[in-house]
PDB file of N, CA and C in Angstrom:
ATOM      1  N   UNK A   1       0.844  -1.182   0.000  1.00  0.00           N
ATOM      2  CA  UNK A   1       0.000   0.000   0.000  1.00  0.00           C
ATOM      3  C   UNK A   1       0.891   1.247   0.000  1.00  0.00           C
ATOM      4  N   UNK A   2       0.463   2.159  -1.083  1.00  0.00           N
ATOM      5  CA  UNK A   2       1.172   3.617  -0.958  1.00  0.00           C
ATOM      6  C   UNK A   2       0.506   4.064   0.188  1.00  0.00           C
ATOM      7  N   UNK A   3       1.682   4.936   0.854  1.00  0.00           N
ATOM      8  CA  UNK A   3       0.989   5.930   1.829  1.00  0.00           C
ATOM      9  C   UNK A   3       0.473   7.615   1.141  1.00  0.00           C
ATOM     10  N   UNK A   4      -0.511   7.691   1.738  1.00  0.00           N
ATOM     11  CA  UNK A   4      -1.024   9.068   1.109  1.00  0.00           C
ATOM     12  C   UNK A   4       0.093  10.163   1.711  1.00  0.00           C
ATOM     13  N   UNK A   5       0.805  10.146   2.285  1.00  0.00           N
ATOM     14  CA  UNK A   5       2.242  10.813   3.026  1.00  0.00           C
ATOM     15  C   UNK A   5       2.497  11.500   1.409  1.00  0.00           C
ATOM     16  N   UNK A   6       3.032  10.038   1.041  1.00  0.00           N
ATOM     17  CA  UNK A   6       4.818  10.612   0.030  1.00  0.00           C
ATOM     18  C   UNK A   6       3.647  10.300  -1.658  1.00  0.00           C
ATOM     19  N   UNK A   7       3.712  10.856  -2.519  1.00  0.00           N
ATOM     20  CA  UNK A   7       3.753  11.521  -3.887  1.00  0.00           C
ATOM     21  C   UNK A   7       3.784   9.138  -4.166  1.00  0.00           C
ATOM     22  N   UNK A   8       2.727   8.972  -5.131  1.00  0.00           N
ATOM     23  CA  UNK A   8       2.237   8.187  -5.476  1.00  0.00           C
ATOM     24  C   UNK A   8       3.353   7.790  -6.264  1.00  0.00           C
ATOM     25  N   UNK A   9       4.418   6.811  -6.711  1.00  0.00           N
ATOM     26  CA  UNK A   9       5.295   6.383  -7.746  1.00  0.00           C
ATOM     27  C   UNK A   9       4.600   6.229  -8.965  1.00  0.00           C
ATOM     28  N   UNK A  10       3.271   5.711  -8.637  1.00  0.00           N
ATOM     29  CA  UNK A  10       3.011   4.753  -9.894  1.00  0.00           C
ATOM     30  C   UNK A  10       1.663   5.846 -10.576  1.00  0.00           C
ATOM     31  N   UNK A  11       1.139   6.923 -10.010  1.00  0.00           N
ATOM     32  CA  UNK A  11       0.371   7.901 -10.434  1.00  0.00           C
ATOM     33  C   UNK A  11       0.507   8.215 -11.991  1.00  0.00           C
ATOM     34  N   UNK A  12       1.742   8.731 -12.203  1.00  0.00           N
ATOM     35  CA  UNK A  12       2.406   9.089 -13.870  1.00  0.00           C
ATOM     36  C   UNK A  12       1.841   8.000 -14.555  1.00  0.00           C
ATOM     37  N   UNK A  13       1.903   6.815 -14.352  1.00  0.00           N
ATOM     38  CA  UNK A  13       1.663   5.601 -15.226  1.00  0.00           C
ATOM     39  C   UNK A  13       0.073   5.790 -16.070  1.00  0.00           C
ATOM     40  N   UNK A  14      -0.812   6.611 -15.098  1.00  0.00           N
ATOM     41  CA  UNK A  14      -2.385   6.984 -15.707  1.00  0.00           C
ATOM     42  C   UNK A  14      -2.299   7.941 -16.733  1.00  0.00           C
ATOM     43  N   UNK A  15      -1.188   8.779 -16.646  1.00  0.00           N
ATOM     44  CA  UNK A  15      -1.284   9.958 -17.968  1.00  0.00           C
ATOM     45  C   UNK A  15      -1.084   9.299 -19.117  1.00  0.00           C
ATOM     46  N   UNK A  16      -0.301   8.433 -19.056  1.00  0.00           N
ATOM     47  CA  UNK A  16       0.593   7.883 -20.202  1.00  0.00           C
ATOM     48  C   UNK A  16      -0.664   7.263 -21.081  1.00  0.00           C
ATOM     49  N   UNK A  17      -1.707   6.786 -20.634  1.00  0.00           N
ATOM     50  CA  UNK A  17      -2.680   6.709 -21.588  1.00  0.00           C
ATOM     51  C   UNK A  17      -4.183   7.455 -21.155  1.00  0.00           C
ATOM     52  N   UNK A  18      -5.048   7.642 -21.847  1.00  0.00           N
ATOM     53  CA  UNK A  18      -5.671   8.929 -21.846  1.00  0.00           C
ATOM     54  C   UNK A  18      -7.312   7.546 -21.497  1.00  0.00           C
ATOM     55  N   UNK A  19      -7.168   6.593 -22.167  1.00  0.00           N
ATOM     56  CA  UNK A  19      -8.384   5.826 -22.003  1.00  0.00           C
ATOM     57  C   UNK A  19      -8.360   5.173 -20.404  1.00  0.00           C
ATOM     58  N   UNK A  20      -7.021   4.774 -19.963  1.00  0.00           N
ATOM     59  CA  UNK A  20      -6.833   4.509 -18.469  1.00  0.00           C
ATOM     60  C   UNK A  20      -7.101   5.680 -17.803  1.00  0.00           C
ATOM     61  N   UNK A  21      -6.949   7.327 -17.847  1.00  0.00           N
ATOM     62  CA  UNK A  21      -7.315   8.248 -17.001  1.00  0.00           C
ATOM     63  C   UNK A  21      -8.897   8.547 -16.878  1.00  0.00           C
ATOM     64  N   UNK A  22      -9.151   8.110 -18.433  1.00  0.00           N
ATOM     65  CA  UNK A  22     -10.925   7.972 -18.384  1.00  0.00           C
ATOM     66  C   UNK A  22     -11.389   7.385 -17.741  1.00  0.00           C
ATOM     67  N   UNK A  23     -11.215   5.985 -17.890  1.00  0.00           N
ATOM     68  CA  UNK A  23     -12.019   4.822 -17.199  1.00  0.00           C
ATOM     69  C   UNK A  23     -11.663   5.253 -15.631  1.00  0.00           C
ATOM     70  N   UNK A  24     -10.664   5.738 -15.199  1.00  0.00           N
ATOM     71  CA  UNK A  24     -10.169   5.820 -13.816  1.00  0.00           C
ATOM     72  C   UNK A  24     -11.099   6.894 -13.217  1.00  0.00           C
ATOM     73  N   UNK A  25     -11.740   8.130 -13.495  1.00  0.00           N
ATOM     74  CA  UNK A  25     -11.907   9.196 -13.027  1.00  0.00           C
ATOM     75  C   UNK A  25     -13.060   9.762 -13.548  1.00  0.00           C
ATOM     76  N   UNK A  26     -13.896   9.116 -15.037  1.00  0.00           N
ATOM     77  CA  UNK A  26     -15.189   9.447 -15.222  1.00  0.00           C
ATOM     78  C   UNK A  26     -16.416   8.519 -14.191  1.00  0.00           C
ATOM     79  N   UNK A  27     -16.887   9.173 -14.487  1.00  0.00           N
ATOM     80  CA  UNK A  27     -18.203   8.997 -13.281  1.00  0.00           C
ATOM     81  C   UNK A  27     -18.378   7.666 -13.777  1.00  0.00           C
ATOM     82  N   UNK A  28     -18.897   6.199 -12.395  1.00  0.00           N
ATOM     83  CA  UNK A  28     -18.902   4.927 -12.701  1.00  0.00           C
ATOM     84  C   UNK A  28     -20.138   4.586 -11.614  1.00  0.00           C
ATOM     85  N   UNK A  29     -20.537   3.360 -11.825  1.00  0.00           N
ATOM     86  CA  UNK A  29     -21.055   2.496 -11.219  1.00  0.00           C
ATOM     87  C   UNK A  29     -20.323   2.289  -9.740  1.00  0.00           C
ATOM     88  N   UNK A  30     -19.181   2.537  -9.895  1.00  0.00           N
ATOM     89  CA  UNK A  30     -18.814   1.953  -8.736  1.00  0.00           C
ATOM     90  C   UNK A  30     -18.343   3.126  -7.738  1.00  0.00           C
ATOM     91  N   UNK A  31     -18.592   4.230  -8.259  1.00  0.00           N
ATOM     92  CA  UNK A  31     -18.385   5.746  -7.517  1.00  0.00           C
ATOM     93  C   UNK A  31     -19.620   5.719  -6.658  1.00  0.00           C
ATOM     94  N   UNK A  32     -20.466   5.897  -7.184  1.00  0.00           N
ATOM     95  CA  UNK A  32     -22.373   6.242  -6.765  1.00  0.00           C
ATOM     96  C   UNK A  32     -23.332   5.100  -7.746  1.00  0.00           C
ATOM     97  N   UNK A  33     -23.756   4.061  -6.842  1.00  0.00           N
ATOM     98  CA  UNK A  33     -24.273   2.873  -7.461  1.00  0.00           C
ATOM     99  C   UNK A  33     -25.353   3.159  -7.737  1.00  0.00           C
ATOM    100  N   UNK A  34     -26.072   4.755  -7.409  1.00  0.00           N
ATOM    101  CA  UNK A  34     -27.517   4.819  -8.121  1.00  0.00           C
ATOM    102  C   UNK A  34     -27.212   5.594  -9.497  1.00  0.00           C
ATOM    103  N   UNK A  35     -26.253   5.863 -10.182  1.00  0.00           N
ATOM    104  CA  UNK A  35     -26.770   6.437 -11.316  1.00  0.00           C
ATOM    105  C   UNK A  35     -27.332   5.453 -12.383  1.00  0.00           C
ATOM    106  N   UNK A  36     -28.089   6.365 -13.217  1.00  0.00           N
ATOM    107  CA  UNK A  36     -28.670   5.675 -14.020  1.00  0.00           C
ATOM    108  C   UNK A  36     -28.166   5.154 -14.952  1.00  0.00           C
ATOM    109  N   UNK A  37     -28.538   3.592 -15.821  1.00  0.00           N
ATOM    110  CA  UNK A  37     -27.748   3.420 -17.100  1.00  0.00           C
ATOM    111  C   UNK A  37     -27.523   4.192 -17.917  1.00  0.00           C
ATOM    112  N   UNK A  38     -28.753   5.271 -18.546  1.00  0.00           N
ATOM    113  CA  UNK A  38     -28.540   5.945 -19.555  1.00  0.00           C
ATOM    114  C   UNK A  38     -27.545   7.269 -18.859  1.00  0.00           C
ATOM    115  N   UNK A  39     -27.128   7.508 -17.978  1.00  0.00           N
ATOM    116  CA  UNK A  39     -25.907   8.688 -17.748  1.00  0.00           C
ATOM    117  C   UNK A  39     -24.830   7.871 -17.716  1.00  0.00           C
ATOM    118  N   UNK A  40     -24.642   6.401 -17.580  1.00  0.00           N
ATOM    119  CA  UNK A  40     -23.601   5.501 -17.410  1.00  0.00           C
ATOM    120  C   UNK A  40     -23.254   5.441 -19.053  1.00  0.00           C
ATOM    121  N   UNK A  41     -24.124   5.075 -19.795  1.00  0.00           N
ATOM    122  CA  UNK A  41     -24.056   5.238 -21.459  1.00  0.00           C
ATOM    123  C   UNK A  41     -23.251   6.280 -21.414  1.00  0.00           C
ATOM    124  N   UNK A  42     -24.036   7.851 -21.755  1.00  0.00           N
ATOM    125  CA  UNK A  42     -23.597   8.912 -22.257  1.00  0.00           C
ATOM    126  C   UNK A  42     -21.802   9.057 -21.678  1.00  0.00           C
ATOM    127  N   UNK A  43     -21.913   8.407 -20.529  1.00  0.00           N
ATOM    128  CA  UNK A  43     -20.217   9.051 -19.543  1.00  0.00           C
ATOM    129  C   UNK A  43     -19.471   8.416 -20.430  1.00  0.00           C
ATOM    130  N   UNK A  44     -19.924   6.910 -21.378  1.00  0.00           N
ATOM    131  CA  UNK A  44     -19.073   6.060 -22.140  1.00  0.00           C
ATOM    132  C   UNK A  44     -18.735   6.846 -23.337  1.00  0.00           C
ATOM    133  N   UNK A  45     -20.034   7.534 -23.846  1.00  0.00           N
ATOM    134  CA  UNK A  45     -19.613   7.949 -25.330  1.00  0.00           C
ATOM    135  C   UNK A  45     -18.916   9.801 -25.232  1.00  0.00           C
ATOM    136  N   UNK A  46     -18.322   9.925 -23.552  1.00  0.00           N
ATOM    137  CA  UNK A  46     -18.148  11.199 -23.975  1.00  0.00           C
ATOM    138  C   UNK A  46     -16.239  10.963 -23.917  1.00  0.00           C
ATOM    139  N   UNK A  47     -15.778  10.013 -23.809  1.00  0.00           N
ATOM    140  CA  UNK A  47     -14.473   9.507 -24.018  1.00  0.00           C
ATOM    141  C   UNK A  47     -14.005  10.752 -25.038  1.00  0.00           C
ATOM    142  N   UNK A  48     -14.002  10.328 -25.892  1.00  0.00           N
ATOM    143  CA  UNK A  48     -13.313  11.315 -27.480  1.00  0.00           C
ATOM    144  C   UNK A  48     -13.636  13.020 -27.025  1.00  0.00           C
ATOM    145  N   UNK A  49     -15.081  13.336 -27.055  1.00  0.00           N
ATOM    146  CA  UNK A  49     -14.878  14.749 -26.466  1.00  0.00           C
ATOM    147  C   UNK A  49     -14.805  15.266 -25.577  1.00  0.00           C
ATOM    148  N   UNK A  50     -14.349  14.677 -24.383  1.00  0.00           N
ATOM    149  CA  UNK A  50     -13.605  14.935 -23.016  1.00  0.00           C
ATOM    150  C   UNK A  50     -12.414  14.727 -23.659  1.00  0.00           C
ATOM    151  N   UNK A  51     -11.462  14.114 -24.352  1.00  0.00           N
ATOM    152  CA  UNK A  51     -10.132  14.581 -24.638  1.00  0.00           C
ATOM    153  C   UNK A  51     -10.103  15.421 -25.527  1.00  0.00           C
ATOM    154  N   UNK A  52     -10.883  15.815 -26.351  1.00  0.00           N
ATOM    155  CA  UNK A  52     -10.579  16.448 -27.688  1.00  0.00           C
ATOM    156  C   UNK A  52     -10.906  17.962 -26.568  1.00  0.00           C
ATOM    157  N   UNK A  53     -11.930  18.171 -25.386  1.00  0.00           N
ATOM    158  CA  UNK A  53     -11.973  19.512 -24.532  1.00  0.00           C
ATOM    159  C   UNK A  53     -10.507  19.173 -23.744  1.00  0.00           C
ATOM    160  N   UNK A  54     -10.337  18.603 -23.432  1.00  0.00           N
ATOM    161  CA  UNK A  54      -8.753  18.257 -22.523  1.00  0.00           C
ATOM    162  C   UNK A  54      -7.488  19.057 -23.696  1.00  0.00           C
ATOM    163  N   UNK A  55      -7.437  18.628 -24.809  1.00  0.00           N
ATOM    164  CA  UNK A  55      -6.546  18.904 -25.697  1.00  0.00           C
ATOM    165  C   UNK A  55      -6.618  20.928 -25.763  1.00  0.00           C
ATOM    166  N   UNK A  56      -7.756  21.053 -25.693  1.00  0.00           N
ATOM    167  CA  UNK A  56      -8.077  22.543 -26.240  1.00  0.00           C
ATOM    168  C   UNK A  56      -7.695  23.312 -25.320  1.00  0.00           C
ATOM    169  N   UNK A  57      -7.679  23.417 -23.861  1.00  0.00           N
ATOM    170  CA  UNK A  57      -7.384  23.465 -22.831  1.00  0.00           C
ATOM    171  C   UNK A  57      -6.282  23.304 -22.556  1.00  0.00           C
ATOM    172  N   UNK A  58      -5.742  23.083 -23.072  1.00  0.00           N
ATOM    173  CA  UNK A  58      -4.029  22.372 -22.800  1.00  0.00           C
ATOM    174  C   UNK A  58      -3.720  23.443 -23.641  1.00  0.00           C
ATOM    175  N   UNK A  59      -4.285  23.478 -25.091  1.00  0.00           N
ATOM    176  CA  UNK A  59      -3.489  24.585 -26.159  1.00  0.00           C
ATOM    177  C   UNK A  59      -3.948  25.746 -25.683  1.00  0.00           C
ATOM    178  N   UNK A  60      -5.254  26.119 -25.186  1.00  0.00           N
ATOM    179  CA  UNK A  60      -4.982  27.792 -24.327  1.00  0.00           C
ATOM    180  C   UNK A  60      -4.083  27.508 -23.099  1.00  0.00           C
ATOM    181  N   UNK A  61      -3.993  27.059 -22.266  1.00  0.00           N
ATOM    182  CA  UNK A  61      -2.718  27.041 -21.076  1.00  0.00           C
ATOM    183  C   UNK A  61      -1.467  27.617 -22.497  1.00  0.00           C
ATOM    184  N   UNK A  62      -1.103  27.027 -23.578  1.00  0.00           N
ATOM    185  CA  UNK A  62       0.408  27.149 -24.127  1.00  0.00           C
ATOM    186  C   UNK A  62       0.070  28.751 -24.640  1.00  0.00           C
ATOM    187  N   UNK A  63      -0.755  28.947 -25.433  1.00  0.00           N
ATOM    188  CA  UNK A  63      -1.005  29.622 -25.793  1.00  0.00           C
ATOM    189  C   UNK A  63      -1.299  31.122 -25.134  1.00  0.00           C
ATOM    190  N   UNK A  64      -1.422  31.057 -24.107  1.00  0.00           N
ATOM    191  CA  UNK A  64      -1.359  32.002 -22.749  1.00  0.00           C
ATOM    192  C   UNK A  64       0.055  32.324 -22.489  1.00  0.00           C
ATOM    193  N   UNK A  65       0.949  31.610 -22.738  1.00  0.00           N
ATOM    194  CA  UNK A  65       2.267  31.755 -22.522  1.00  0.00           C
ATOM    195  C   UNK A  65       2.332  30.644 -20.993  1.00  0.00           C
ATOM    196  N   UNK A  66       1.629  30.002 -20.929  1.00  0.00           N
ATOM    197  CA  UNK A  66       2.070  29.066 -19.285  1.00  0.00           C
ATOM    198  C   UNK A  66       2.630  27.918 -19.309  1.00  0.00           C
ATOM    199  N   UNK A  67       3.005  27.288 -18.530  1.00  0.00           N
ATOM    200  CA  UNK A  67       3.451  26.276 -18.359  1.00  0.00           C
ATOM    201  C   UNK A  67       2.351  24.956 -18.835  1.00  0.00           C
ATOM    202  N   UNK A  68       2.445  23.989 -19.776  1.00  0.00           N
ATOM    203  CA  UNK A  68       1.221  23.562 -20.063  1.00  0.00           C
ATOM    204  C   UNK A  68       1.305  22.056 -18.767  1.00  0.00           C
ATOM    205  N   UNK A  69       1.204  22.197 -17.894  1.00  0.00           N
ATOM    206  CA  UNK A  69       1.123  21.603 -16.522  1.00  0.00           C
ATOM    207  C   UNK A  69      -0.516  20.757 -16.411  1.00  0.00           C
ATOM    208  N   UNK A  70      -1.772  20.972 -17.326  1.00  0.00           N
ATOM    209  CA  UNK A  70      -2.550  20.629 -16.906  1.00  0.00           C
ATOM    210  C   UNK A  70      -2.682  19.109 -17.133  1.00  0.00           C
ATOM    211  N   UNK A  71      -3.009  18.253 -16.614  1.00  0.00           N
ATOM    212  CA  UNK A  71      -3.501  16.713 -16.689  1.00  0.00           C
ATOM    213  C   UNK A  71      -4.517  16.201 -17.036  1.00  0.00           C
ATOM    214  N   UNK A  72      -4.877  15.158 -18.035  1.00  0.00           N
ATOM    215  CA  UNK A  72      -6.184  14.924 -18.292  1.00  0.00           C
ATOM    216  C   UNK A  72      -6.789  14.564 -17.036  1.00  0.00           C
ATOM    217  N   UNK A  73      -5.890  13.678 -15.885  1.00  0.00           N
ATOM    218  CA  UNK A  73      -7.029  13.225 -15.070  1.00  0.00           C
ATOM    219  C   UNK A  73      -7.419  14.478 -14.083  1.00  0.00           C
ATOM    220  N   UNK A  74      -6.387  15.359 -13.759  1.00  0.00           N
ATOM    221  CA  UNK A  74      -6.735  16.654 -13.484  1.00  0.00           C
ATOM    222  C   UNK A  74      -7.824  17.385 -14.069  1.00  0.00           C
ATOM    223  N   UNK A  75      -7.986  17.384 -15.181  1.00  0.00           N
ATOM    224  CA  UNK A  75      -9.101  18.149 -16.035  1.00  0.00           C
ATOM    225  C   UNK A  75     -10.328  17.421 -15.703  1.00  0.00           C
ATOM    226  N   UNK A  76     -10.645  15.902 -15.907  1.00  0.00           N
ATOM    227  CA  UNK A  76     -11.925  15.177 -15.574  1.00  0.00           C
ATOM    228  C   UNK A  76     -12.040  15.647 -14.410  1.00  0.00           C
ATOM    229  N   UNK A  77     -11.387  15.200 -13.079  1.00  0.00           N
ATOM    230  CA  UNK A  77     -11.938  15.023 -12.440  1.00  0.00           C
ATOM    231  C   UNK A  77     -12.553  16.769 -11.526  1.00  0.00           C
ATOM    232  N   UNK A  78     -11.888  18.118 -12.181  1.00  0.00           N
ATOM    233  CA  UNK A  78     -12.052  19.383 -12.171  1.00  0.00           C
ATOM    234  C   UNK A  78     -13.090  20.208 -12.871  1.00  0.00           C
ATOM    235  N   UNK A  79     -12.754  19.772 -14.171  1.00  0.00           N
ATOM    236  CA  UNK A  79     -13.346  20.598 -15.354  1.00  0.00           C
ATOM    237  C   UNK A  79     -14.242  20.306 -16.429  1.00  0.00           C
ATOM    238  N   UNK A  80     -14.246  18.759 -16.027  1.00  0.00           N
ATOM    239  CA  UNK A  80     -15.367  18.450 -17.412  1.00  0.00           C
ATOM    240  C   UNK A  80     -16.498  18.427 -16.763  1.00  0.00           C
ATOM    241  N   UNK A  81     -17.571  18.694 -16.906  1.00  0.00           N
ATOM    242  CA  UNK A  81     -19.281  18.912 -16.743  1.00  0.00           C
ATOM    243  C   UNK A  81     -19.687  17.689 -17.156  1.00  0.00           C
ATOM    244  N   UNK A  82     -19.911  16.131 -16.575  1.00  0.00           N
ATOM    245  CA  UNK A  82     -20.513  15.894 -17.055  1.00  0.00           C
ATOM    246  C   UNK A  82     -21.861  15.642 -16.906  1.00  0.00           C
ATOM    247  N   UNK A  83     -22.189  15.856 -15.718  1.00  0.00           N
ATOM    248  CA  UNK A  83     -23.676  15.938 -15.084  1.00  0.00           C
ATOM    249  C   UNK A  83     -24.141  16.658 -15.620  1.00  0.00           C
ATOM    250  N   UNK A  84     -23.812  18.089 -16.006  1.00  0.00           N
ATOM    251  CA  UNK A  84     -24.067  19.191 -16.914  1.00  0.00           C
ATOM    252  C   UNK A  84     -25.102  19.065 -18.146  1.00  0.00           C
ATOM    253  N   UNK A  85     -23.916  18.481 -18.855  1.00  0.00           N
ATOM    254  CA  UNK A  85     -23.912  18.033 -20.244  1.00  0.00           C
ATOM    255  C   UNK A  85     -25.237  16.877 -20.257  1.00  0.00           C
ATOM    256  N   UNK A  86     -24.983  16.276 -19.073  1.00  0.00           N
ATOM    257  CA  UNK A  86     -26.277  15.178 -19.183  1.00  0.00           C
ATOM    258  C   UNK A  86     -27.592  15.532 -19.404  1.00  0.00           C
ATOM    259  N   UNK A  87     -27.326  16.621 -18.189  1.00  0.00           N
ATOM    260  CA  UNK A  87     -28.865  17.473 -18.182  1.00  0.00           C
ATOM    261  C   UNK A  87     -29.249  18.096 -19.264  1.00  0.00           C
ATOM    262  N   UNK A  88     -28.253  18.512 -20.013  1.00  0.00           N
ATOM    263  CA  UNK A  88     -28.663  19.210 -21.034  1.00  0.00           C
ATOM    264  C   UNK A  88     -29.320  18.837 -22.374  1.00  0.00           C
ATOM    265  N   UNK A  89     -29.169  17.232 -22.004  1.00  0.00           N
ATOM    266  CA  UNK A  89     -29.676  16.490 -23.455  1.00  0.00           C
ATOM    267  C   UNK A  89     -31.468  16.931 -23.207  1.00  0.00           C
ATOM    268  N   UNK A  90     -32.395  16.425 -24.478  1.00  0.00           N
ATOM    269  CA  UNK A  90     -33.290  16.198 -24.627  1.00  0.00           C
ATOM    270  C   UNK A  90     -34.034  14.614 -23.776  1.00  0.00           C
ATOM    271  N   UNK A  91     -34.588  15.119 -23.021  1.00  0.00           N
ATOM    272  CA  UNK A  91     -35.446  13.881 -22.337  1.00  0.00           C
ATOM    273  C   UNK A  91     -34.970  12.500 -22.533  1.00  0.00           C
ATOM    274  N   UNK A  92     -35.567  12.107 -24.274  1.00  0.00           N
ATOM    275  CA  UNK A  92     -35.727  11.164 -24.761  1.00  0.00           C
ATOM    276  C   UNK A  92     -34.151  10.803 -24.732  1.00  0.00           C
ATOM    277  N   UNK A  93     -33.158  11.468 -25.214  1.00  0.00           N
ATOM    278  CA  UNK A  93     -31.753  10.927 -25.166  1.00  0.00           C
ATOM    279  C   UNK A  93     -31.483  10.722 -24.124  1.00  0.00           C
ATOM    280  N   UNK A  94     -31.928  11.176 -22.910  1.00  0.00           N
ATOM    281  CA  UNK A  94     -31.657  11.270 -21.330  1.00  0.00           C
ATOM    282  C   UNK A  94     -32.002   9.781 -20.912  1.00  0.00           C
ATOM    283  N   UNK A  95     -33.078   8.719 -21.894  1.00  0.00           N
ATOM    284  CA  UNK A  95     -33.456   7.847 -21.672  1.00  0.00           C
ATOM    285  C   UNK A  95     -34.749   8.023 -20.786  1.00  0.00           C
ATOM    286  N   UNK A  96     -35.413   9.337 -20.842  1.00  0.00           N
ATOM    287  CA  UNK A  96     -36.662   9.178 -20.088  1.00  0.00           C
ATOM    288  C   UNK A  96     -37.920   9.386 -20.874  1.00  0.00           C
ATOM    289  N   UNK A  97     -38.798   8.920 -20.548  1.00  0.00           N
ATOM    290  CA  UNK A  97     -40.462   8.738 -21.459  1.00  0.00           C
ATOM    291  C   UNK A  97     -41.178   9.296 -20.380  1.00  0.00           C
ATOM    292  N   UNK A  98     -41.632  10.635 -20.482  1.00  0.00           N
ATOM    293  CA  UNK A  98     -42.526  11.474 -19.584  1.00  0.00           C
ATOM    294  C   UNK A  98     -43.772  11.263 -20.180  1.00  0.00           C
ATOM    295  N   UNK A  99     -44.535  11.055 -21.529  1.00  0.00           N
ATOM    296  CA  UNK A  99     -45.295  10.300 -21.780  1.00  0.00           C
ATOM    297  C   UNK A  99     -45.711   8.924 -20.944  1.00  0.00           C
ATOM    298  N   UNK A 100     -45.464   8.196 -20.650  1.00  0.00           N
ATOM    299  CA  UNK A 100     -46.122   7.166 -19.481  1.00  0.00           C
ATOM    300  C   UNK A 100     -46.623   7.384 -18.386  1.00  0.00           C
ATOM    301  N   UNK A 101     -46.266   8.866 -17.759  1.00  0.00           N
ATOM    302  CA  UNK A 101     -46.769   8.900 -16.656  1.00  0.00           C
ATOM    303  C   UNK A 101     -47.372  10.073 -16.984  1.00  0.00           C
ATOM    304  N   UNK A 102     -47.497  11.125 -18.221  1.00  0.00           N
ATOM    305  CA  UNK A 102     -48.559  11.887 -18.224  1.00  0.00           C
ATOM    306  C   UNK A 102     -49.311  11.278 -19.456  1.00  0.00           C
ATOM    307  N   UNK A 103     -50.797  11.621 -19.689  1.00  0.00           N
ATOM    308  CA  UNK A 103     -51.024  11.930 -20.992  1.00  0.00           C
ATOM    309  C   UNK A 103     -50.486  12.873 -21.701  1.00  0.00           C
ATOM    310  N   UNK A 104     -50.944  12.567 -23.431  1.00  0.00           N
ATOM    311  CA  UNK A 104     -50.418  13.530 -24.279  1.00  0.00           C
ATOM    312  C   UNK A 104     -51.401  15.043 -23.826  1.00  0.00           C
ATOM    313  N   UNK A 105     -51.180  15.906 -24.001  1.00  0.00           N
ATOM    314  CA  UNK A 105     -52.084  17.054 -23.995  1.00  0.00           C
ATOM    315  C   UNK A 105     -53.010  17.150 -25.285  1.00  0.00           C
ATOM    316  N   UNK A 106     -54.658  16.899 -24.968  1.00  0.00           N
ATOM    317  CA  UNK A 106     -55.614  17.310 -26.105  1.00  0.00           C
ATOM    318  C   UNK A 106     -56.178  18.289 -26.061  1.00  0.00           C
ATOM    319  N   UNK A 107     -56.850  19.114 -27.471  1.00  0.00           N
ATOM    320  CA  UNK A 107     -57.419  20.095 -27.222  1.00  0.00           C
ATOM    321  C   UNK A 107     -58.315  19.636 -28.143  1.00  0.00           C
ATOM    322  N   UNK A 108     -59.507  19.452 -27.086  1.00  0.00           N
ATOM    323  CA  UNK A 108     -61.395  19.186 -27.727  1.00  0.00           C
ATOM    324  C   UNK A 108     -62.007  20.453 -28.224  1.00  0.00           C
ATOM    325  N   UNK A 109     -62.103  20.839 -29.209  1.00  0.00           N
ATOM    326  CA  UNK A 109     -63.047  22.071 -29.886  1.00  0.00           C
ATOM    327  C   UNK A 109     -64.181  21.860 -30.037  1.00  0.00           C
TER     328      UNK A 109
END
């Protein structure tokens, strides 16, 4: 067991690939066992544009003139929205049918 004391040896080993910092630090089943499948879906398919926002982010840090110091798993677990982003879909992509528990709305003339 590392001690949380001294600086992790084997930490660096997660940057080195970008799909291990994903799977490590996007929201899971095994973080909070009530989320739903369909936000468990979407967290899967946001792989590519959580790095492709990681990448952009990295080029304003250089581009600022700074040190480009930021980390993808730093960035997930800081800066990406993805609860956000969830909410923001349309219902039906959200995986919910509000139809079943209301009727449709009629208008009798």
């Amino acid at each position: 067991m590392v001690s949380r004391l001294l600086p992790n040896p084997w930490a660096p080993l997660i940057e080195q690939d970008p799909d291990l910092a994903f799977s490590t630090f996007a929201p899971s089943r095994l973080d909070r066992p009530g989320l739903s499948p369909s936000f468990l879906d979407f967290v899967r398919r946001q792989r590519v544009p959580a790095f492709q926002a990681f990448q952009g982010a990295l080029g304003r840090q250089i581009l600022q003139g700074e040190d480009p110091t930021l980390s993808f798993s730093a960035f997930l677990q800081d800066s990406f929205p993805f609860r956000r982003l969830f909410e923001g879909l349309d219902p039906r992509e959200r995986g919910e049918t509000p139809a079943r528990f209301a009727p449709r709305l009629r208008f009798n003339l």
